[in-house]
Protein backbone atom coordinates (compact mmCIF):
# COMPACT_ATOMS: atom_id res chain seq x y z
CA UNK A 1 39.40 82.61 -52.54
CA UNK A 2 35.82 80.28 -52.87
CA UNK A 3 33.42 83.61 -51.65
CA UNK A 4 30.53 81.33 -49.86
CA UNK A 5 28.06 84.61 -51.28
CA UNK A 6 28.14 82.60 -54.86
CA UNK A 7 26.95 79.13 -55.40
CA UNK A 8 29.10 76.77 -57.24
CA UNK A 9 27.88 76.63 -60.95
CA UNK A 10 29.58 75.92 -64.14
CA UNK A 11 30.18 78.75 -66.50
CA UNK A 12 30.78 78.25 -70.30
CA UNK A 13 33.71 80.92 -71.93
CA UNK A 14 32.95 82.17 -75.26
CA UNK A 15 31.53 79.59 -77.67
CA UNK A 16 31.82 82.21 -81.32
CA UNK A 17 35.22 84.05 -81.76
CA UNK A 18 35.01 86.81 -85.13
CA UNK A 19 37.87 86.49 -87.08
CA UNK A 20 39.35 89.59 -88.79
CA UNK A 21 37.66 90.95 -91.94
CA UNK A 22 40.47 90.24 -93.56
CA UNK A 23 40.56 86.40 -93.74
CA UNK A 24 37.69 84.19 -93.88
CA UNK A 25 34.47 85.11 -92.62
CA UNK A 26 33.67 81.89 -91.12
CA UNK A 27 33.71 81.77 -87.06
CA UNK A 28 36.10 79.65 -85.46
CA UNK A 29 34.08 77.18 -82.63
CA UNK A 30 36.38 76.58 -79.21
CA UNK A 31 35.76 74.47 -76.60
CA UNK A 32 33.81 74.91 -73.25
CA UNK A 33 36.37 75.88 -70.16
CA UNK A 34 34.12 74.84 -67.18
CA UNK A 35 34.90 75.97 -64.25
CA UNK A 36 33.54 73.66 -61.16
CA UNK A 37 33.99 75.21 -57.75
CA UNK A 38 33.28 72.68 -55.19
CA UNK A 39 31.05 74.26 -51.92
CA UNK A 40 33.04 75.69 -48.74
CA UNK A 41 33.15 73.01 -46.43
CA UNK A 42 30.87 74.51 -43.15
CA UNK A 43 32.72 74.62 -39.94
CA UNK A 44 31.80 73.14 -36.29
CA UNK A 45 33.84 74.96 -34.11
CA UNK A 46 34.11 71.32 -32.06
CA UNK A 47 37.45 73.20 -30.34
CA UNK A 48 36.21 76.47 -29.45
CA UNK A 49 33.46 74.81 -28.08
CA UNK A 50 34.79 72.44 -26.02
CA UNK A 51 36.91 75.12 -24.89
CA UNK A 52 34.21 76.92 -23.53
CA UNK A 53 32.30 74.14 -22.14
CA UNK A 54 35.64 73.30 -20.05
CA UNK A 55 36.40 76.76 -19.05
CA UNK A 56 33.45 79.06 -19.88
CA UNK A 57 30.55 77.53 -19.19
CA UNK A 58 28.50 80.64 -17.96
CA UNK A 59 24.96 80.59 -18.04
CA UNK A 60 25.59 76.80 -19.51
CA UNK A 61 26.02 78.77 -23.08
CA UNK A 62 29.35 75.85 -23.37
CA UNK A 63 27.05 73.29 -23.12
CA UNK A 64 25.03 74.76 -25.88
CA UNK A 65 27.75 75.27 -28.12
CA UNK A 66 29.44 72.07 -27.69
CA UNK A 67 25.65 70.43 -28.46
CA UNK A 68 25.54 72.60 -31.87
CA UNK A 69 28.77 71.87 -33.04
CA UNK A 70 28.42 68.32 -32.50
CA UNK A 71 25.14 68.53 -34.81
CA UNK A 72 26.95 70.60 -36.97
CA UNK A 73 29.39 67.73 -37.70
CA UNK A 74 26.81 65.12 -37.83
CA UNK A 75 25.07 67.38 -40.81
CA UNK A 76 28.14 67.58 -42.17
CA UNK A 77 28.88 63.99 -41.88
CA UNK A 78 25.41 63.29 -43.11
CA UNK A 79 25.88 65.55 -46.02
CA UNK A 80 23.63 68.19 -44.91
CA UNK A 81 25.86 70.74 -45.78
CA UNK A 82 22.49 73.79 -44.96
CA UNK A 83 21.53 72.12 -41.25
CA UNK A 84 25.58 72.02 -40.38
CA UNK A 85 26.02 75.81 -41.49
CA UNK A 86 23.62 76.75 -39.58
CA UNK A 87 24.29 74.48 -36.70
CA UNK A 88 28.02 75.75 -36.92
CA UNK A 89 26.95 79.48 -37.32
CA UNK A 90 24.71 79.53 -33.59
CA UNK A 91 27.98 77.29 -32.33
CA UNK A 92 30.13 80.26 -33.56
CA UNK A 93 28.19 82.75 -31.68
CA UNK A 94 27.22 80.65 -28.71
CA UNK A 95 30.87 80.89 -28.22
CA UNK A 96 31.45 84.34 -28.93
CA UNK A 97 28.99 85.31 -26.18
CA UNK A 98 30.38 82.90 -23.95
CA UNK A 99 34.05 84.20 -23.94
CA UNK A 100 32.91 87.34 -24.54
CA UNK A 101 30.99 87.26 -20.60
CA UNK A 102 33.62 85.25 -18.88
CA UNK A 103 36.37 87.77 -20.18
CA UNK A 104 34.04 90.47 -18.70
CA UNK A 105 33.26 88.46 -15.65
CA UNK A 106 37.04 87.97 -15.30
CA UNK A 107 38.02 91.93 -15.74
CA UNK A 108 35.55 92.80 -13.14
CA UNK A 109 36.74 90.39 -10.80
CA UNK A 110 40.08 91.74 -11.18
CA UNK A 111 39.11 95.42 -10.62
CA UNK A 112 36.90 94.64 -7.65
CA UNK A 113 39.93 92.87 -6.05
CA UNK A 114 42.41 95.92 -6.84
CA UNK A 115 39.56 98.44 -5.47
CA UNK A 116 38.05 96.23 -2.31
CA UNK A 117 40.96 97.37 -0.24
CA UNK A 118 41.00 100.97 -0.83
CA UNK A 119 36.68 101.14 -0.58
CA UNK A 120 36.77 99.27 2.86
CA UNK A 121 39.57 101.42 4.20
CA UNK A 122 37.82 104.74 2.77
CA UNK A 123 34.56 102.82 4.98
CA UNK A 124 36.46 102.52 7.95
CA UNK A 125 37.66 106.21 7.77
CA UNK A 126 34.44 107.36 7.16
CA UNK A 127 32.45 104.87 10.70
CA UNK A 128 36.19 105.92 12.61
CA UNK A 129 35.49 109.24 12.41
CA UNK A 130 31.71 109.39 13.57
């Protein structure tokens, strides 16, 4: 697993190795291992966002998203790899609030319809009566 905490670098294994006192004291040279990593690849989010834009586009934060992904994969294209993680990173959550609202907006939708009915009926008990 490529941890995107730790740069890619090269790192050289042990040059020197002792051998036993018994034998020869001259060291035995063995080759550099290197050990390239190549850089996580940033991601645009290009679906979640157009997801959004097409079906949550409250407070136009879709739009938004949609925009920064689309510079995030021109960065990317561009190799920019710095400008398109942070492009894809305010795409990410540009998205997260924008589900996360609609799903509320949604839910309380849903429980206003369920508890319309009973509040106007407990109204018109309440005016009936008076």
């Amino acid at each position: 697993m490529v941890s995107s905490s730790h740069p890619a670098e090269a790192v050289a294994l042990k040059k020197w190795h002792n051998v036993p006192s018994g034998k020869s004291e001259k060291p035995v040279v063995f080759q550099d291992t290197i050990v390239d990593i190549p850089p996580e690849v940033p991601r645009d989010h290009i679906i979640w966002s157009l997801f959004c834009f097409a079906y949550s586009n409250i407070f136009c934060l879709g739009l938004a998203a949609l925009i920064c992904s689309i510079k995030a994969r021109d960065r990317k294209a561009a190799g920019d790899l710095n400008r398109a993680r942070r492009h894809g990173r305010i795409a990410y959550w540009l998205n997260i609030i924008a589900t996360i609202l609609t799903v509320s907006l949604i839910v309380t939708l849903i429980v206003v319809s369920i508890y319309e009915p009973v509040l106007l009926w407990y109204i018109y008990r309440i005016y009936k009566t008076v």
